[in-house]
C-alpha atoms as a PDB file:
ATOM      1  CA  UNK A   1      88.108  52.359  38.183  1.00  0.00           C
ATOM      2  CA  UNK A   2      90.200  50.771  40.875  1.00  0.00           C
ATOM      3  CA  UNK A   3      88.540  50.730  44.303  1.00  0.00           C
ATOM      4  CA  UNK A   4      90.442  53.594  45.410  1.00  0.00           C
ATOM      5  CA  UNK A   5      88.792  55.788  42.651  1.00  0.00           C
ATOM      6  CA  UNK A   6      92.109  55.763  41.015  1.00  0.00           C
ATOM      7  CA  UNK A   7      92.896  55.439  37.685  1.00  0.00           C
ATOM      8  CA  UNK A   8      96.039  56.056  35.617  1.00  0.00           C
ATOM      9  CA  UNK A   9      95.462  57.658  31.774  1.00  0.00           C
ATOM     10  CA  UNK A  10      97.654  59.461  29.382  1.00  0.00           C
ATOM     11  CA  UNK A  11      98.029  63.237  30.018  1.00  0.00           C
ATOM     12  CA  UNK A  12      96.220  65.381  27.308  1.00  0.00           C
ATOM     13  CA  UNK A  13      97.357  68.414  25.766  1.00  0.00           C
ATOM     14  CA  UNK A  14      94.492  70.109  27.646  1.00  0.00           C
ATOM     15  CA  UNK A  15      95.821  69.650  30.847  1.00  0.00           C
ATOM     16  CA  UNK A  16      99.638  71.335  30.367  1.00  0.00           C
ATOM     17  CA  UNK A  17      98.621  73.355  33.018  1.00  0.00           C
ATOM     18  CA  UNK A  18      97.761  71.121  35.250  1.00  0.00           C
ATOM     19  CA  UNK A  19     100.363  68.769  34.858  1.00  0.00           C
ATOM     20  CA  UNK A  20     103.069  71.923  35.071  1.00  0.00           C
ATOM     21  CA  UNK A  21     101.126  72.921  38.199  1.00  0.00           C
ATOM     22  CA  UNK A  22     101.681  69.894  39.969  1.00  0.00           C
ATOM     23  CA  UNK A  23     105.428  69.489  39.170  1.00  0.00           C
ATOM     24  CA  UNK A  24     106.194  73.186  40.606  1.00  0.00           C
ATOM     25  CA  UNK A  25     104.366  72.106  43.748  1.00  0.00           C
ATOM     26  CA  UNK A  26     106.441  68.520  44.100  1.00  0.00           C
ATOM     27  CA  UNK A  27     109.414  71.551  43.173  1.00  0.00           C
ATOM     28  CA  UNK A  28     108.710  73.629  45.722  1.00  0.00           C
ATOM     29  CA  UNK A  29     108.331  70.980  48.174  1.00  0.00           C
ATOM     30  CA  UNK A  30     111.626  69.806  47.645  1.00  0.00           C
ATOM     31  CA  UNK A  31     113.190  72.773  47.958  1.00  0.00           C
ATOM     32  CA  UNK A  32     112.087  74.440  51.059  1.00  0.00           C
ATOM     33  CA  UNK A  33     111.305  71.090  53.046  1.00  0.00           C
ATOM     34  CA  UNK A  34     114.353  69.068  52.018  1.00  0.00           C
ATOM     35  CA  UNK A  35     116.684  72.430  51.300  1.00  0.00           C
ATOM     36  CA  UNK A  36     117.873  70.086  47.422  1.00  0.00           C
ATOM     37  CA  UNK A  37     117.358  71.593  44.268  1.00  0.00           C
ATOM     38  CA  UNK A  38     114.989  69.940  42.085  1.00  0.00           C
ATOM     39  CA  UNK A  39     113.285  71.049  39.054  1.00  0.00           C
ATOM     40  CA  UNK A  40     112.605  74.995  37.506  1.00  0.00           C
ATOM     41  CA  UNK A  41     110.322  76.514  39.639  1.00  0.00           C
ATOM     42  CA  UNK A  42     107.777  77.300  38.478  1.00  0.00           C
ATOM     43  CA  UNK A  43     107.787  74.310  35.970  1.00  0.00           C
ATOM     44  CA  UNK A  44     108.045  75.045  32.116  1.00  0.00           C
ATOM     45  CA  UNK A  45     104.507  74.654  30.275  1.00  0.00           C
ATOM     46  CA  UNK A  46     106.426  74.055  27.226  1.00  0.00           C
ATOM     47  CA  UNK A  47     108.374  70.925  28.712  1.00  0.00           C
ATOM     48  CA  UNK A  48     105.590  69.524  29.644  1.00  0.00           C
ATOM     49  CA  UNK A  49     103.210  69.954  26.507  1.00  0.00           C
ATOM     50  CA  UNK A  50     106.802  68.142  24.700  1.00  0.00           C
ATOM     51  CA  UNK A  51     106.500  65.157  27.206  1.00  0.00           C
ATOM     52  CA  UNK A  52     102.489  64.940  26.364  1.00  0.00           C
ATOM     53  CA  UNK A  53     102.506  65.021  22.902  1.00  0.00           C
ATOM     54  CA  UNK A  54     105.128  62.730  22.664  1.00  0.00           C
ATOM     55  CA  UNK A  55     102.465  60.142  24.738  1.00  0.00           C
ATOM     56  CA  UNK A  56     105.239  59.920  27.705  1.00  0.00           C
ATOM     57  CA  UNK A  57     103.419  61.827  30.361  1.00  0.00           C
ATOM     58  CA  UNK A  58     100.459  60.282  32.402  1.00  0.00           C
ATOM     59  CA  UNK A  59      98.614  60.906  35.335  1.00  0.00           C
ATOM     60  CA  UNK A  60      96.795  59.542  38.395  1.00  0.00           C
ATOM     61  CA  UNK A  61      93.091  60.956  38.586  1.00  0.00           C
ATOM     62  CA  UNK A  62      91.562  59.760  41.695  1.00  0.00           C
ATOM     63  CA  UNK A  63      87.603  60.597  41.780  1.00  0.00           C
ATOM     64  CA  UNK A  64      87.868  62.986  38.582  1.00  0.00           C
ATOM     65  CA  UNK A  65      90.791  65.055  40.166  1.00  0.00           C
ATOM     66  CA  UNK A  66      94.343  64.728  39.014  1.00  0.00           C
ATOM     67  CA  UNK A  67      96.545  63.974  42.073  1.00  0.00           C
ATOM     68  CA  UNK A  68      99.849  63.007  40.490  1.00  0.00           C
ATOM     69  CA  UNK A  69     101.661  62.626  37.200  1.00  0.00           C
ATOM     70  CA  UNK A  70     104.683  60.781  35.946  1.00  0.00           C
ATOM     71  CA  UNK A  71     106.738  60.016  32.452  1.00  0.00           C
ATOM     72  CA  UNK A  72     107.550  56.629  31.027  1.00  0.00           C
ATOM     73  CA  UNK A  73     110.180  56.537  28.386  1.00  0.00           C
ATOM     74  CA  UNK A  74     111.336  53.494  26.213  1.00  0.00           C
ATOM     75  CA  UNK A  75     114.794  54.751  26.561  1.00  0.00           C
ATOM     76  CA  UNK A  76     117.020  56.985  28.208  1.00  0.00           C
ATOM     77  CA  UNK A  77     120.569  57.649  26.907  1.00  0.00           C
ATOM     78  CA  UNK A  78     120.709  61.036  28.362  1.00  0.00           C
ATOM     79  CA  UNK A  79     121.280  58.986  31.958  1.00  0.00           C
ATOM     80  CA  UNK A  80     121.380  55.837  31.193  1.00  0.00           C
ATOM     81  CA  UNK A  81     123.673  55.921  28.264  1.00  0.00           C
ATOM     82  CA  UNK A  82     123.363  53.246  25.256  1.00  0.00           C
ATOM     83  CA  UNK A  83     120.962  50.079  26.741  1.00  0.00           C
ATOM     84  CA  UNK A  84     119.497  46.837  25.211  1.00  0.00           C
ATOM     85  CA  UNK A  85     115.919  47.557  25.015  1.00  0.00           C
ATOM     86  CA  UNK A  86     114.905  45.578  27.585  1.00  0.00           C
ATOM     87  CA  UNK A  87     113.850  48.826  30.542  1.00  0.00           C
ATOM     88  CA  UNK A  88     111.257  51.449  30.691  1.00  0.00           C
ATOM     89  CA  UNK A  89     112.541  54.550  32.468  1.00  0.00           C
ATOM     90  CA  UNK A  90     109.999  56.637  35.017  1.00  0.00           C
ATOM     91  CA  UNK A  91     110.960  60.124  35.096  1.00  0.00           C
ATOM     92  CA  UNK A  92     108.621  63.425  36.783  1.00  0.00           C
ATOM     93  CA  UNK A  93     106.768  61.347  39.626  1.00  0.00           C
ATOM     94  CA  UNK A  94     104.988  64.077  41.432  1.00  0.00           C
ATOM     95  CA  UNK A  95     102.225  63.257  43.764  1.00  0.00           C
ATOM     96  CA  UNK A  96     100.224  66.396  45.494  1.00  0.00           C
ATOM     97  CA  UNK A  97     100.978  66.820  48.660  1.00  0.00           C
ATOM     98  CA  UNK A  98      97.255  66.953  49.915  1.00  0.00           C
ATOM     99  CA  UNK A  99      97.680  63.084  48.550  1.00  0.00           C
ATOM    100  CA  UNK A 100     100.826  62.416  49.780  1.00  0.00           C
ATOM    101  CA  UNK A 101     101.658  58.934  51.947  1.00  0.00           C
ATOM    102  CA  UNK A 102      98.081  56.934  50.831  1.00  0.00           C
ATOM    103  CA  UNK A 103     100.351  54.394  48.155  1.00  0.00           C
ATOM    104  CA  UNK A 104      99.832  56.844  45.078  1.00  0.00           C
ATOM    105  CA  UNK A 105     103.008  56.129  44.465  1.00  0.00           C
ATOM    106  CA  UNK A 106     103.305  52.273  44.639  1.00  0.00           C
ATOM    107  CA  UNK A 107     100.485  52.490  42.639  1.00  0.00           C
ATOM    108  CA  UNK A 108     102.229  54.518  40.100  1.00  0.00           C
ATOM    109  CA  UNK A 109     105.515  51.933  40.212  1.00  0.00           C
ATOM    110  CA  UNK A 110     103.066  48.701  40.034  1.00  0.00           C
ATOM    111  CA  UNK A 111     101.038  50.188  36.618  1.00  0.00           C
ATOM    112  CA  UNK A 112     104.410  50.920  35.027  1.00  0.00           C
ATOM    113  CA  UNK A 113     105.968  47.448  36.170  1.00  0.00           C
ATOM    114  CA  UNK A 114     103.014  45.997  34.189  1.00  0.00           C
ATOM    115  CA  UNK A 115     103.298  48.451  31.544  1.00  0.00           C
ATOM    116  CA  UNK A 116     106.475  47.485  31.273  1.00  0.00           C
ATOM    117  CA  UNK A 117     106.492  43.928  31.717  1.00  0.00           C
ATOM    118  CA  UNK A 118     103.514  44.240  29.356  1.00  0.00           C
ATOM    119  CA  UNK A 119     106.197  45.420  26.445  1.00  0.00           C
ATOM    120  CA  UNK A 120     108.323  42.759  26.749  1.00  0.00           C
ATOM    121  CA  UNK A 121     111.350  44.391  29.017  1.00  0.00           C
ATOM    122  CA  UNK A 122     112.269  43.336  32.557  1.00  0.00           C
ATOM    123  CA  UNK A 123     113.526  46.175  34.166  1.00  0.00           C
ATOM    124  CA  UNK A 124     112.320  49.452  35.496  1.00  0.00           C
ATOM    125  CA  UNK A 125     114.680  52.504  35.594  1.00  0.00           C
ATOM    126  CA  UNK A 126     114.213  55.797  37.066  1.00  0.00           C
ATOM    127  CA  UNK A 127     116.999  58.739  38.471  1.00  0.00           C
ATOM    128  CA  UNK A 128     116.673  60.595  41.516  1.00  0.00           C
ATOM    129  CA  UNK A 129     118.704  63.714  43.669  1.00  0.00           C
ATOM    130  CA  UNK A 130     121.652  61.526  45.055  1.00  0.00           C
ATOM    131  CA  UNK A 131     121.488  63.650  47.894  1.00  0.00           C
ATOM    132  CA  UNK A 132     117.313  63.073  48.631  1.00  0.00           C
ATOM    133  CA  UNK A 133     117.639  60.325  51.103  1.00  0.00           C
ATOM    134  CA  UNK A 134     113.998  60.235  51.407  1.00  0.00           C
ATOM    135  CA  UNK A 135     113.592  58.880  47.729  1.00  0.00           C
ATOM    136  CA  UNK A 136     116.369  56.937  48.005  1.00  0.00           C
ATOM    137  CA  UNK A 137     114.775  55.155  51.175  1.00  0.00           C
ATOM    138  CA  UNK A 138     111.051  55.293  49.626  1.00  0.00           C
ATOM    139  CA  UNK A 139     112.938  53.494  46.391  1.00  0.00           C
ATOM    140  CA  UNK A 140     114.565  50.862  47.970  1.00  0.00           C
ATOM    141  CA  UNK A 141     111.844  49.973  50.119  1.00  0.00           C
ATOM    142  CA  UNK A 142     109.822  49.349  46.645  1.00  0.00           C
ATOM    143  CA  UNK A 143     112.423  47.027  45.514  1.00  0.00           C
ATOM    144  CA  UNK A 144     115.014  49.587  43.699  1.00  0.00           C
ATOM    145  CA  UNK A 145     118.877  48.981  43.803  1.00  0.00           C
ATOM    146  CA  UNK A 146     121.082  51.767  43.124  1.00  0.00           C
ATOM    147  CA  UNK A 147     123.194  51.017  40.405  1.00  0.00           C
ATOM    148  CA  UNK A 148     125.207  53.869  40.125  1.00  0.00           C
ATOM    149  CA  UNK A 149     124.993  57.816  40.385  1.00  0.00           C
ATOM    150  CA  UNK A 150     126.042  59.889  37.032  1.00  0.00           C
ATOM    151  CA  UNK A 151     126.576  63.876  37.480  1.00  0.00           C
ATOM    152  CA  UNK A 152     124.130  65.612  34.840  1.00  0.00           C
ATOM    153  CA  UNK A 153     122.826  69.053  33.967  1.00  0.00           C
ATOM    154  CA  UNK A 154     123.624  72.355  32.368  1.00  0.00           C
ATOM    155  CA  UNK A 155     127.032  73.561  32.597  1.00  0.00           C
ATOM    156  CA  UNK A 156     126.958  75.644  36.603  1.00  0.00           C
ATOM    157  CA  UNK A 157     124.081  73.608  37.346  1.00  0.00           C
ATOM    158  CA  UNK A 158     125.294  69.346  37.474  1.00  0.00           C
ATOM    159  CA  UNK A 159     123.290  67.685  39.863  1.00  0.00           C
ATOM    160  CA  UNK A 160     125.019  64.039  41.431  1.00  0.00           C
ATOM    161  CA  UNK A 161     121.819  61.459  40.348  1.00  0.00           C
ATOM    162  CA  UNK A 162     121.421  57.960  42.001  1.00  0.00           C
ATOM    163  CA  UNK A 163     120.478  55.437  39.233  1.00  0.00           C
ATOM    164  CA  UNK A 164     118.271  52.424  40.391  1.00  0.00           C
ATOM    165  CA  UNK A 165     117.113  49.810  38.823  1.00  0.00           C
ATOM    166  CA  UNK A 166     113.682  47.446  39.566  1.00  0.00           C
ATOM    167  CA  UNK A 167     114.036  43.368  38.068  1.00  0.00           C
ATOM    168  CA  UNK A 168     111.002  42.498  36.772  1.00  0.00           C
ATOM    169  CA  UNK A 169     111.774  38.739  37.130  1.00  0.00           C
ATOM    170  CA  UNK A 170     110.364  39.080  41.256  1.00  0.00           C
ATOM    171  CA  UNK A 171     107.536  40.686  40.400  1.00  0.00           C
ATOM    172  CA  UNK A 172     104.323  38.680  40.058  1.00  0.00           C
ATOM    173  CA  UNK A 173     101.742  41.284  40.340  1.00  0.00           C
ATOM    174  CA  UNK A 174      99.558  42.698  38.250  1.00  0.00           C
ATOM    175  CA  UNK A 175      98.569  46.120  37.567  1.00  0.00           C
ATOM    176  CA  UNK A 176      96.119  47.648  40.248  1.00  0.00           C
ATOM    177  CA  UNK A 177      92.098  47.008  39.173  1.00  0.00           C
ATOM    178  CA  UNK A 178      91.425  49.909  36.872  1.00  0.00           C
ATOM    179  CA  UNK A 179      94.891  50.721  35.643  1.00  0.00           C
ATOM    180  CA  UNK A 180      95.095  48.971  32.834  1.00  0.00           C
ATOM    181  CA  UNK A 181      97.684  50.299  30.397  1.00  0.00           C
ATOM    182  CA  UNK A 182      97.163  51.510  27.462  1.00  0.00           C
ATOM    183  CA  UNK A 183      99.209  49.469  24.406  1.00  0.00           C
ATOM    184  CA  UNK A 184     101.477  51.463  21.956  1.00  0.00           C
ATOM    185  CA  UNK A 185     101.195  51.353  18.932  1.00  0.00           C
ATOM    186  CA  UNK A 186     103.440  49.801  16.575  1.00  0.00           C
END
């Protein structure tokens, strides 16, 4: 365990709840505090038991209590279109707000840098609102470029997305104590 308490683990099927609990609050927030649309409110259990037994959704426990959640994805044509494998792609970071602004998130980014770097790819990739200047700003300041923005949804419902992109070539650190990632398996 990291000194923080923190720890980062894969999601289990136990914890749908939770998990879907989380993202409707990071929803919610977005919505009435920053007035952008974001994801279904409340978030759908069934989405979220998909991401976890497919292995892509983990969270962030910190002293036994889950206080944020993310996916990492090999790949990503849906926003990314047709890439060399050489990315992982971060989708659904959601931090409680009760947590919020004490580097749960850097923490997140630095685990899946090593993750990443750990699998043999260079990049990190992750989408965000176009319009959410605060994530753009919070993104940038952790090293993110924006590489383009793509217009994506439902039919009614297309959203503008900012692309950015992380090099792992700058990045010499390792994962944070306790954080260790878990290998896939082959």
């Amino acid at each position: 365990m990291a000194p923080t308490g923190r720890t980062i683990r894969p999601a289990a099927v136990s914890e749908v709840r939770d998990v879907a609990e989380l993202l409707t609050e990071a929803a919610t927030y977005v919505r009435d505090v920053h007035e952008l649309p974001s994801w279904p409110v409340p978030f759908p259990e069934r989405e979220v038991r998909r991401a976890i037994e497919s292995e892509e959704t983990h969270v962030v426990e910190q002293h036994g209590q889950i206080v944020a959640t993310f996916n990492l994805v090999w790949d990503d044509p849906k926003f990314w279109g047709a890439q060399a494998p050489d990315a992982g792609y971060v989708h659904k970071v959601a931090v409680r707000r009760a947590f919020a602004h004490q580097g749960i998130g850097a923490y997140i980014l630095t685990w899946v840098a090593d993750r990443i770097r750990r699998e043999g790819r260079h990049f990190v990739r992750l989408d965000c609102l176009a319009a959410n200047r605060y994530l753009l700003n919070y993104y940038a300041g952790q090293g993110f470029r924006r590489v383009r923005d793509v217009r994506r949804g439902p039919p009614g419902e297309e959203r503008n997305l900012a692309l950015m992109e992380r090099s792992l070539e700058d990045l010499g650190a390792p994962a944070p104590p306790g954080a260790e990632p878990r290998r896939r398996a082959p």
